[in-house]
N, C-alpha and C. Protein backbone atom coordinates (compact mmCIF):
# COMPACT_ATOMS: atom_id res chain seq x y z
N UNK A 1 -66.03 4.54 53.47
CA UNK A 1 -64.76 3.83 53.47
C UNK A 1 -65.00 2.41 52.97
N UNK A 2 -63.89 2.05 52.25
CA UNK A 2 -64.15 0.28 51.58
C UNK A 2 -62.91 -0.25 52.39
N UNK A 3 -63.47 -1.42 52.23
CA UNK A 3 -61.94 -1.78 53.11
C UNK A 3 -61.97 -3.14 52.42
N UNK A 4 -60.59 -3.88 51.57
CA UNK A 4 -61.02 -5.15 51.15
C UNK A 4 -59.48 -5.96 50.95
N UNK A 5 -59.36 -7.59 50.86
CA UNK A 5 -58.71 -7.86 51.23
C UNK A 5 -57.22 -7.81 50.36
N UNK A 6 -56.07 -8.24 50.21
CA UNK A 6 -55.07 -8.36 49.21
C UNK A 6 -55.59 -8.87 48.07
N UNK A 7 -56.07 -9.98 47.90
CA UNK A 7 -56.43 -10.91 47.49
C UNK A 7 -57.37 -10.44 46.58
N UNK A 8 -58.15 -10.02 46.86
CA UNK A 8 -59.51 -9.64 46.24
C UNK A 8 -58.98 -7.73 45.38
N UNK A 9 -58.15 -7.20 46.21
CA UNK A 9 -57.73 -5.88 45.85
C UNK A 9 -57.03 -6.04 44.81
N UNK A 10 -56.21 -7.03 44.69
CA UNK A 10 -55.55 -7.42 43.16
C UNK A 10 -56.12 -7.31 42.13
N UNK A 11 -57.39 -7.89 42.37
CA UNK A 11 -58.22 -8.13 41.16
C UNK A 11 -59.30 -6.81 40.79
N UNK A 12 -59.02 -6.26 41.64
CA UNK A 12 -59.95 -4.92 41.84
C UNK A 12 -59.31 -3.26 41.49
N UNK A 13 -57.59 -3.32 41.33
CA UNK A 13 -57.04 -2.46 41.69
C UNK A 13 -57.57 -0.99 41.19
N UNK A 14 -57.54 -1.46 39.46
CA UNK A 14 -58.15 -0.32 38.90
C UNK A 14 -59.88 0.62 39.42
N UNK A 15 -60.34 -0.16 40.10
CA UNK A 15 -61.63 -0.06 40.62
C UNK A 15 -61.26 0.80 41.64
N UNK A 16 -60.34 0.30 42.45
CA UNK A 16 -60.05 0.82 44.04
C UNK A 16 -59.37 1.97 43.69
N UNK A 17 -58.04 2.12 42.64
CA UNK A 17 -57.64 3.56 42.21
C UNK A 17 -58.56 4.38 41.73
N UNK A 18 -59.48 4.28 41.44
CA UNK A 18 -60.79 5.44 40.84
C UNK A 18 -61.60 6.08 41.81
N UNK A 19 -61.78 5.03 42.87
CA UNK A 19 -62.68 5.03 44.18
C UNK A 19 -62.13 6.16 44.83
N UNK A 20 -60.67 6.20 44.90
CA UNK A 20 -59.28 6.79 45.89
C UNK A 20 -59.68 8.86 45.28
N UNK A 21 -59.61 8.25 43.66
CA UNK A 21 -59.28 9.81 43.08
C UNK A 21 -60.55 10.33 43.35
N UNK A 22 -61.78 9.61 43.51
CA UNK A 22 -62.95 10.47 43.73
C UNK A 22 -63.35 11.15 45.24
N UNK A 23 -62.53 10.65 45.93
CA UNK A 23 -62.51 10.90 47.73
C UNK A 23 -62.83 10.07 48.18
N UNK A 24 -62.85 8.75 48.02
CA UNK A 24 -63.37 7.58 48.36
C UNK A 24 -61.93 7.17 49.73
N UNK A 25 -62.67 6.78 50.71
CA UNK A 25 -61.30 6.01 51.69
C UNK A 25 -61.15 4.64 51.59
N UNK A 26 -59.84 4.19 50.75
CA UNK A 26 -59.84 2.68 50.48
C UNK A 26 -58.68 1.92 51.38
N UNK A 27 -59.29 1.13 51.94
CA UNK A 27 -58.29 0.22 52.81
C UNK A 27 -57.99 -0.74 52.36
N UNK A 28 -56.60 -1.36 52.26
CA UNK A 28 -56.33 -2.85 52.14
C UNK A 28 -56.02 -3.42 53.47
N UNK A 29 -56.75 -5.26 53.57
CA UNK A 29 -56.33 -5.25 54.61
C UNK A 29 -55.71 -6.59 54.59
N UNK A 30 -54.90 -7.09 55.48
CA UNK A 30 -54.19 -8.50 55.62
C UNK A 30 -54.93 -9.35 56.46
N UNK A 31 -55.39 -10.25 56.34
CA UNK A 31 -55.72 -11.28 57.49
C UNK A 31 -56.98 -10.52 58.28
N UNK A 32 -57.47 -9.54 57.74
CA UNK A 32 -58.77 -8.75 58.03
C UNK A 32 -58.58 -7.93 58.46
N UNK A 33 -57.06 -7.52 59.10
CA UNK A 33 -56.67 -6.16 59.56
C UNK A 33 -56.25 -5.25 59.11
N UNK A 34 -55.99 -4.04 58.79
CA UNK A 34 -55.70 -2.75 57.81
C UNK A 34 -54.36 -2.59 57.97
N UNK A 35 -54.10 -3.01 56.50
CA UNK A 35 -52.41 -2.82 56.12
C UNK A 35 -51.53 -1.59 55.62
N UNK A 36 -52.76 -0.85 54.38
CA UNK A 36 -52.19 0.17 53.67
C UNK A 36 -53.74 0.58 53.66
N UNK A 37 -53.43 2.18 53.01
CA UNK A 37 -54.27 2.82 52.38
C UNK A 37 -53.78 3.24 51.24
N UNK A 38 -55.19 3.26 50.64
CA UNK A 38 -54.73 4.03 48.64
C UNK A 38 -55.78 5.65 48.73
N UNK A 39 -55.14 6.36 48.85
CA UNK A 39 -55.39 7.55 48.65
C UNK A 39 -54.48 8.23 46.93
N UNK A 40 -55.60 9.50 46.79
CA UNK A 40 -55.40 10.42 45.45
C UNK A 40 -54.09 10.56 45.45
N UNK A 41 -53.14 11.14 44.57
CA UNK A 41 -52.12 11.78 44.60
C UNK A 41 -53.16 13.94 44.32
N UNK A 42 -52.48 14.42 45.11
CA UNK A 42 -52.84 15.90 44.66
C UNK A 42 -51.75 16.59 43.63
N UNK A 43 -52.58 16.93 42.78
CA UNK A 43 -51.82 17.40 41.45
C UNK A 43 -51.10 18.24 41.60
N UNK A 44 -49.64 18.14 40.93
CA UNK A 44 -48.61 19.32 41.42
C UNK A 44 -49.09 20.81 40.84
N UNK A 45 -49.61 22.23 41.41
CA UNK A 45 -49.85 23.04 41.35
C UNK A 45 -48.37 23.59 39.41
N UNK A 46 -49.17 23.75 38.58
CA UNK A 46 -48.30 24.47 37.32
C UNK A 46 -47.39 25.92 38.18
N UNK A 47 -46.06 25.79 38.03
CA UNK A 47 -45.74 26.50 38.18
C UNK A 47 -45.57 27.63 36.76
N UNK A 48 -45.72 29.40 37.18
CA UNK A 48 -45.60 30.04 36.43
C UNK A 48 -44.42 30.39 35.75
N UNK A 49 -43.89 30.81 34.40
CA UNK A 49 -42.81 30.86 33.61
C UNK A 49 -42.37 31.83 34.39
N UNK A 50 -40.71 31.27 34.53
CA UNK A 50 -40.22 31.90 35.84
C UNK A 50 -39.24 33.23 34.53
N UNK A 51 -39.08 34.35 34.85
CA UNK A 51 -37.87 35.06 33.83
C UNK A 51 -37.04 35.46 34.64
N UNK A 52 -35.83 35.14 33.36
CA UNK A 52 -34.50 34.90 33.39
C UNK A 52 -33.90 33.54 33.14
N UNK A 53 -34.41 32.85 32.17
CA UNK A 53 -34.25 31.67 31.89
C UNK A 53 -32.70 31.30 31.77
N UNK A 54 -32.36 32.31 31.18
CA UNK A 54 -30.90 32.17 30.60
C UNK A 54 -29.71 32.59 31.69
N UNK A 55 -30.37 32.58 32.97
CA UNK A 55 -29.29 33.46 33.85
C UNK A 55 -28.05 32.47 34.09
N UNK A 56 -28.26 31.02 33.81
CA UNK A 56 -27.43 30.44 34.22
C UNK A 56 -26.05 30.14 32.71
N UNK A 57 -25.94 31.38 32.28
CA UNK A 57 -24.78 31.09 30.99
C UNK A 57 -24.20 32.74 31.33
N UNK A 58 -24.67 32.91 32.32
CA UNK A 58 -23.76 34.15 33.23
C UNK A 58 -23.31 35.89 32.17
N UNK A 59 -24.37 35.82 31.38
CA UNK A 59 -24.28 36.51 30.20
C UNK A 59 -24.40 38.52 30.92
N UNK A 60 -23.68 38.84 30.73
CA UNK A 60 -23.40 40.31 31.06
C UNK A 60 -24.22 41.01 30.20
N UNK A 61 -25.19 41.13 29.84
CA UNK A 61 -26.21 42.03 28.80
C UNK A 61 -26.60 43.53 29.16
N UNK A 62 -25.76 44.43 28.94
CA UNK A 62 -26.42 45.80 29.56
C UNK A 62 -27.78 46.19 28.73
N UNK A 63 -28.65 46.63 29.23
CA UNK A 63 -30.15 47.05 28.63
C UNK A 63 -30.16 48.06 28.06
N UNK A 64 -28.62 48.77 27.63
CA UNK A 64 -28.81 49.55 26.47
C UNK A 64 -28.48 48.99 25.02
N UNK A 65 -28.64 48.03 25.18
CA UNK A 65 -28.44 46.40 24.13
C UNK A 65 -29.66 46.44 23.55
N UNK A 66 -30.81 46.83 24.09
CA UNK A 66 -32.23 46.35 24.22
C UNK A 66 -33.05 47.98 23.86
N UNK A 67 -32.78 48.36 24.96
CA UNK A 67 -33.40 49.83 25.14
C UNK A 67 -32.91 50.95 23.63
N UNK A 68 -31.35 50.73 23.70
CA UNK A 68 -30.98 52.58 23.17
C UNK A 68 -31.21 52.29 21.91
N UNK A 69 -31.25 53.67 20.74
CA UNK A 69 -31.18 53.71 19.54
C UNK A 69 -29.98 53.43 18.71
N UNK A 70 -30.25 52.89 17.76
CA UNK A 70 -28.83 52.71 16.99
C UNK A 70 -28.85 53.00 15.98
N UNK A 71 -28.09 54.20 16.12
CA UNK A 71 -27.64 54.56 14.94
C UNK A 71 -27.24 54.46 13.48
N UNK A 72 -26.68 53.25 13.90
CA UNK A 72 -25.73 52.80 12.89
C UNK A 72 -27.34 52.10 11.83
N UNK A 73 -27.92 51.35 12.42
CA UNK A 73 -29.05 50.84 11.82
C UNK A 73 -29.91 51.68 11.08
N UNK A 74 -30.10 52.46 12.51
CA UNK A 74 -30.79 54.11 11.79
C UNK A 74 -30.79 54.52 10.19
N UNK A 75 -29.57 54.85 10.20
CA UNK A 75 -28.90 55.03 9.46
C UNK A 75 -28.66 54.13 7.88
N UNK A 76 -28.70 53.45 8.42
CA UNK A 76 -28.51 51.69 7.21
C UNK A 76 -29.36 51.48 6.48
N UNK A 77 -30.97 51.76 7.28
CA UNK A 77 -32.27 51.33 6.63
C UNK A 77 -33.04 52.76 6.13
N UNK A 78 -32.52 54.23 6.48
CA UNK A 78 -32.96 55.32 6.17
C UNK A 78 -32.21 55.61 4.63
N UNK A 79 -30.83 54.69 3.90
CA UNK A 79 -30.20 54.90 2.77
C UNK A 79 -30.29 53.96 2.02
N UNK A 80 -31.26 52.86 2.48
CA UNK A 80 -30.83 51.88 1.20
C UNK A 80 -32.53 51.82 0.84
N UNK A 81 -32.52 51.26 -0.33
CA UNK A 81 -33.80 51.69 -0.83
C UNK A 81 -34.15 49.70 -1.21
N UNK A 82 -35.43 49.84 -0.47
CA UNK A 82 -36.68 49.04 -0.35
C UNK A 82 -36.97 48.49 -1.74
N UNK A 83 -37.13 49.52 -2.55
CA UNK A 83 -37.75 48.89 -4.27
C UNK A 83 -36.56 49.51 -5.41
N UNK A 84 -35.52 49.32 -5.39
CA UNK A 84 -34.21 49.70 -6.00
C UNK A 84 -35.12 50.25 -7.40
N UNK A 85 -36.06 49.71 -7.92
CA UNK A 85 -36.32 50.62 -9.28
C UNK A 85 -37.12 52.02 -8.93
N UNK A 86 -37.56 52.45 -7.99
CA UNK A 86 -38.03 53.97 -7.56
C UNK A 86 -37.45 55.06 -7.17
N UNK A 87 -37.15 55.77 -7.53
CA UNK A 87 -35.99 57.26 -7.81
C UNK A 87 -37.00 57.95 -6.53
């Protein structure tokens, strides 16, 4: 543990924030008595990509949107021809 005064911690801060992130116990103190402590912040845990991003535009999507065959496409790309000069 360090323990040191306002005064002197001013001039030190960046020192004393490094001390803090390494597990170090840093005290400031007033008039020689302990005022504050500077401790780490603990890093906010990444949260994982949550799905359903879009739920909030209330979108009615049935999953045969997604899932079924379509025909019509089927159909569209089985008659039109890819290299128009090949018989």
């Amino acid at each position: 543990m360090i323990t040191m005064n306002i005064a002197e911690a001013k001039s030190k801060l960046s020192e004393l924030v490094a001390r803090a992130e390494a597990g170090e116990e840093v005290v400031i103190a007033r008039n020689g008595k302990p005022a504050a402590r500077i401790t780490a912040v603990e890093p906010k845990p990444k949260e994982p990509r949550r799905l359903g991003l879009w739920n909030h535009l209330n979108l009615d999507i049935p999953d045969s949107v997604f899932f079924d065959r379509d025909l019509e496409l089927e159909e569209a790309v089985e008659n039109s021809r890819i290299f128009p000069d090949e018989e």
